[in-house]
C-alpha atoms as a PDB file:
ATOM      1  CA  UNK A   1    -114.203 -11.259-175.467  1.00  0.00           C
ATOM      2  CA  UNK A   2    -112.018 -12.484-172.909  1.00  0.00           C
ATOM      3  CA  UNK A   3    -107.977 -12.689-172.943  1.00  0.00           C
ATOM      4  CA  UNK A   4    -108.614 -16.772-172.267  1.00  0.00           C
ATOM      5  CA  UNK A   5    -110.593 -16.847-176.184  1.00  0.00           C
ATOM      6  CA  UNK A   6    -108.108 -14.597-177.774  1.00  0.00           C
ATOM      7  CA  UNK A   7    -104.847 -16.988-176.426  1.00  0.00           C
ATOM      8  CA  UNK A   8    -107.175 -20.338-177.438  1.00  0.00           C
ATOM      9  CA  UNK A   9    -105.839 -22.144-179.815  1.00  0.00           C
ATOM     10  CA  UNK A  10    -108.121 -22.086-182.853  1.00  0.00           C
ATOM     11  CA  UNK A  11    -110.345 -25.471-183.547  1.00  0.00           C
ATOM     12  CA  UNK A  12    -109.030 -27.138-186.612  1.00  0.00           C
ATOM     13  CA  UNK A  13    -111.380 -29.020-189.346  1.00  0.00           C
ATOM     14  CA  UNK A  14    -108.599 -30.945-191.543  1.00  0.00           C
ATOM     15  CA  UNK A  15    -108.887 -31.609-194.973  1.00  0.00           C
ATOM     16  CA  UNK A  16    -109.531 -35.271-194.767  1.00  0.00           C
ATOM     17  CA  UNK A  17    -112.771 -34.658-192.521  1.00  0.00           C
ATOM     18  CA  UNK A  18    -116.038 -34.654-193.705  1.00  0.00           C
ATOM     19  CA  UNK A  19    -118.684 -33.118-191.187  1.00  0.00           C
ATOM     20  CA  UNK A  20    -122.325 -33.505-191.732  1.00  0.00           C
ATOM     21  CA  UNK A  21    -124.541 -31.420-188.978  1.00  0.00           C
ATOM     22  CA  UNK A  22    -124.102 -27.880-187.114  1.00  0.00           C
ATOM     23  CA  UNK A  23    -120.950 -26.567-186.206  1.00  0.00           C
ATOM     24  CA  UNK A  24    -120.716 -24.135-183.103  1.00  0.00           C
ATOM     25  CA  UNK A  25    -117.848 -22.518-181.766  1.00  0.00           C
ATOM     26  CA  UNK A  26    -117.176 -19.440-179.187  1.00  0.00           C
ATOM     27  CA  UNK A  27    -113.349 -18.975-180.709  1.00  0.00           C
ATOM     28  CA  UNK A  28    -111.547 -19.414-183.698  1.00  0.00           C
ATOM     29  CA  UNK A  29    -112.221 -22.265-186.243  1.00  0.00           C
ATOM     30  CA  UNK A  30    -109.875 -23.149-189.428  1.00  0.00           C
ATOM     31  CA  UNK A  31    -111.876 -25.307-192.005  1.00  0.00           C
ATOM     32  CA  UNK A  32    -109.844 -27.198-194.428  1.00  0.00           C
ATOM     33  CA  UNK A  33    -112.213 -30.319-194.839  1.00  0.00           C
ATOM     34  CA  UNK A  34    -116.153 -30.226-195.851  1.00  0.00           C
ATOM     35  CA  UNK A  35    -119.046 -29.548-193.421  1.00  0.00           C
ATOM     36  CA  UNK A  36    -122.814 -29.553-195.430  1.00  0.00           C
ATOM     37  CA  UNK A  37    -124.500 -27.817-192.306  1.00  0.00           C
ATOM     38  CA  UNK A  38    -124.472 -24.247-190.802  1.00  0.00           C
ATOM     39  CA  UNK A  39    -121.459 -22.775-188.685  1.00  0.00           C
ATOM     40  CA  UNK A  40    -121.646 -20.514-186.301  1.00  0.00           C
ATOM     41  CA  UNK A  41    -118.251 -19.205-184.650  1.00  0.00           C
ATOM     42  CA  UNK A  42    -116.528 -15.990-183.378  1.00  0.00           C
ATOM     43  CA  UNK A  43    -113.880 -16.169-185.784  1.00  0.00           C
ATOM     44  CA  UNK A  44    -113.861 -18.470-189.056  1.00  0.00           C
ATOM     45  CA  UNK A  45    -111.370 -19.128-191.791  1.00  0.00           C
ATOM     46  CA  UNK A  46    -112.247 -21.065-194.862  1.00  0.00           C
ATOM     47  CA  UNK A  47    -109.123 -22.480-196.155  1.00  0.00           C
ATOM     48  CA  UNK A  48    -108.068 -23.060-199.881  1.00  0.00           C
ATOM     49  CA  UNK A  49    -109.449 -27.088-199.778  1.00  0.00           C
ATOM     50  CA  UNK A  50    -112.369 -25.735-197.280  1.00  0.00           C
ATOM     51  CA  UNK A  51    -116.120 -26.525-198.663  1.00  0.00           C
ATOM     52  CA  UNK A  52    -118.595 -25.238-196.477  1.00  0.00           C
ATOM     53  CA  UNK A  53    -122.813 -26.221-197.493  1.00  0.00           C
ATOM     54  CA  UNK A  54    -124.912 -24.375-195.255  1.00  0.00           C
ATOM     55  CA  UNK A  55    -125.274 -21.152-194.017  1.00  0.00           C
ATOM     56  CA  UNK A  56    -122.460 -19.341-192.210  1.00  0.00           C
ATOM     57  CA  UNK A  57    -122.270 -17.024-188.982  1.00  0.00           C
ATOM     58  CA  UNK A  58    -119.549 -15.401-187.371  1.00  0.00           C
ATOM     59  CA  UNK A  59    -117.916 -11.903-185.958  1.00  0.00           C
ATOM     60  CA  UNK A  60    -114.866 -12.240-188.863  1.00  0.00           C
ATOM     61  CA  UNK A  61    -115.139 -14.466-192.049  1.00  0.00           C
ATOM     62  CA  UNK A  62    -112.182 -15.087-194.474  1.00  0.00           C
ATOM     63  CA  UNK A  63    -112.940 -17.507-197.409  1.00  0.00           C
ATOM     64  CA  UNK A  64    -109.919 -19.623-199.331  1.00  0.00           C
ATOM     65  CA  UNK A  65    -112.369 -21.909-200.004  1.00  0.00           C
ATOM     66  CA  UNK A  66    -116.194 -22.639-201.254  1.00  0.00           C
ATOM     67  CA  UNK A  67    -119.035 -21.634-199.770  1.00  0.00           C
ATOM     68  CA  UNK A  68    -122.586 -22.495-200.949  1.00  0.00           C
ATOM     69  CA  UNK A  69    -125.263 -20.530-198.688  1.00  0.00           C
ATOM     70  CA  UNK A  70    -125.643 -17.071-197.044  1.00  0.00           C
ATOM     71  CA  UNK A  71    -122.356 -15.890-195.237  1.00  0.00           C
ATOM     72  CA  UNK A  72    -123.620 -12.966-192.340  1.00  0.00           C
ATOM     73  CA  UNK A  73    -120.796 -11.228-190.533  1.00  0.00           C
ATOM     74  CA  UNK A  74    -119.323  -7.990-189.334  1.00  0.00           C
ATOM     75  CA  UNK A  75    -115.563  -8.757-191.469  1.00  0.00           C
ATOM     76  CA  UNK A  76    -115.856 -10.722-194.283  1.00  0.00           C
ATOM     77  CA  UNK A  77    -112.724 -11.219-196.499  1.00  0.00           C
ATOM     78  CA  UNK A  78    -113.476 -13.133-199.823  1.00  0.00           C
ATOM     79  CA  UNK A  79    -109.928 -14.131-200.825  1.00  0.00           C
ATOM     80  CA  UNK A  80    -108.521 -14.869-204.446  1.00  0.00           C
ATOM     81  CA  UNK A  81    -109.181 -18.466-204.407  1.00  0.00           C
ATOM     82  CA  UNK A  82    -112.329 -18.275-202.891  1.00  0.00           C
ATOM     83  CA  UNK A  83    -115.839 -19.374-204.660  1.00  0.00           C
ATOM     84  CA  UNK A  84    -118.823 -17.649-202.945  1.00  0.00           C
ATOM     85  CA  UNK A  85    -122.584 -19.245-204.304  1.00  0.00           C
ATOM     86  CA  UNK A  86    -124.640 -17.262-201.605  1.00  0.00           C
ATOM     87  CA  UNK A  87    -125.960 -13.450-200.265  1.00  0.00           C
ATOM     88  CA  UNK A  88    -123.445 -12.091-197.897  1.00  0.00           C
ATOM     89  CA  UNK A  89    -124.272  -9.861-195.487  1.00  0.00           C
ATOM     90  CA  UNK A  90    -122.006  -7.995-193.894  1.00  0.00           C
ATOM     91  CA  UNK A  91    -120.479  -4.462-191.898  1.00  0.00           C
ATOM     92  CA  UNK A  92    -117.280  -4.789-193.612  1.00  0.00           C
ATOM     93  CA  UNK A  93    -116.518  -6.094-197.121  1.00  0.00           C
ATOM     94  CA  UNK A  94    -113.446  -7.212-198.916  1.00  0.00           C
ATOM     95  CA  UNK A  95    -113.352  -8.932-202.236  1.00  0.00           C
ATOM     96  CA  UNK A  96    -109.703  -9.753-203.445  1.00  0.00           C
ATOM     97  CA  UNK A  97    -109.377 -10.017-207.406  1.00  0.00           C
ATOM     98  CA  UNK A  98    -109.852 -13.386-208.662  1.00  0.00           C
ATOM     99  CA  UNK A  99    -112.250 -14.342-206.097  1.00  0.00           C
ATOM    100  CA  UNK A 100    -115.605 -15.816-207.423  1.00  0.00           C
ATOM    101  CA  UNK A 101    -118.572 -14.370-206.505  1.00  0.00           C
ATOM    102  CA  UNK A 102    -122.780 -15.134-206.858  1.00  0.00           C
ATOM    103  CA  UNK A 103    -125.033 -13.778-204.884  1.00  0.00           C
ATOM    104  CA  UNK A 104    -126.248 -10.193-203.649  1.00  0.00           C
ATOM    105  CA  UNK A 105    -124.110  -8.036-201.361  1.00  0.00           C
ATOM    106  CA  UNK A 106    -126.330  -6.305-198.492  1.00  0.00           C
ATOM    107  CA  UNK A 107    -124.178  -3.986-195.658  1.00  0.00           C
ATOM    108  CA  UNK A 108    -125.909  -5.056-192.379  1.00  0.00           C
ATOM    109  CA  UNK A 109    -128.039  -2.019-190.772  1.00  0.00           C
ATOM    110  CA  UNK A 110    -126.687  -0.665-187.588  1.00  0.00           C
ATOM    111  CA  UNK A 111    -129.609  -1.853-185.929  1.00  0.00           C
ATOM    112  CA  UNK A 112    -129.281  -5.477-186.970  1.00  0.00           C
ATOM    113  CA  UNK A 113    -126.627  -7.575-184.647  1.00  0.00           C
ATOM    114  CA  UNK A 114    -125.167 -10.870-185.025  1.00  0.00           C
ATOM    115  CA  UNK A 115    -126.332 -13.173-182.463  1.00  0.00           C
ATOM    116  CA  UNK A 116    -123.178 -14.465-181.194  1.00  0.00           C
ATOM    117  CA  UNK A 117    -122.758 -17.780-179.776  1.00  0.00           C
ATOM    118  CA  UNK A 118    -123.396 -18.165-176.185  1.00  0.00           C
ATOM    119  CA  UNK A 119    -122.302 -20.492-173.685  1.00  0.00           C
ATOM    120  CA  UNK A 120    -125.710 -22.196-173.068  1.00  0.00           C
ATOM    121  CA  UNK A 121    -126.155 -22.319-177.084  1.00  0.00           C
ATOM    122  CA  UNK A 122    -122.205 -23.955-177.015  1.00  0.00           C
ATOM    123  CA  UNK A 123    -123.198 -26.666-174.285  1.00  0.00           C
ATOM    124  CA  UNK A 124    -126.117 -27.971-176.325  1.00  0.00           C
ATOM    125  CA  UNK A 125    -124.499 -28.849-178.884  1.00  0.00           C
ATOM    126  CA  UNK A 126    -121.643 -30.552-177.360  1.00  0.00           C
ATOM    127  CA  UNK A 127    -124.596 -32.998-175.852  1.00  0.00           C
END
């Protein structure tokens, strides 16, 4: 990742927005609103009023919020106040007490890889 992503200000989702369709990102994304679709981004966070319905794809996950579908990452970080109704699949797992949980845990093999989002894959669906 270049030094340009890591200084780019992350994409906010507030809570009043309601997002229905894909959401692709090559940075950061902070979702405090509702998107029933998949996500796909380097770096997510699920905030406490964040409600995610779809599937979910990214290099780092932390959840505040709900999630209902499969969460795949390398970091995933199930907060507290987080409700999880999914399979997560992951390299590295954190589940803070209090934190709701359904689903089935799988550790990602070290030949699996995320397929991270690339430019051309970014373009199409800004179009």
């Amino acid at each position: 990742m270049s030094n340009n992503k890591n200084n780019a200000t992350p994409s906010l989702i507030s809570a009043d927005v309601r997002l229905t369709g894909s959401l692709i990102s090559q940075g950061e994304v902070q979702l405090d609103g509702r998107i029933e679709g998949d996500i796909k981004a380097e770096v997510l966070l699920i905030g406490s009023l964040g409600h995610v319905e779809g599937s979910v794809e990214a290099s780092e996950v932390t959840i505040r919020g709900h999630v209902s579908g499969s969460i795949r990452a390398k970091k995933v970080a199930i907060e507290s106040s987080a409700q999880v109704q999914g399979d997560v699949f992951h390299n590295t797992l954190s589940i803070a007490a209090g934190a709701q949980m359904e689903g089935q845990i799988k550790q990602l093999n070290q030949q699996e890889t995320l397929s991270l989002v690339s430019n051309d894959e970014a373009l199409v669906a800004e179009s």
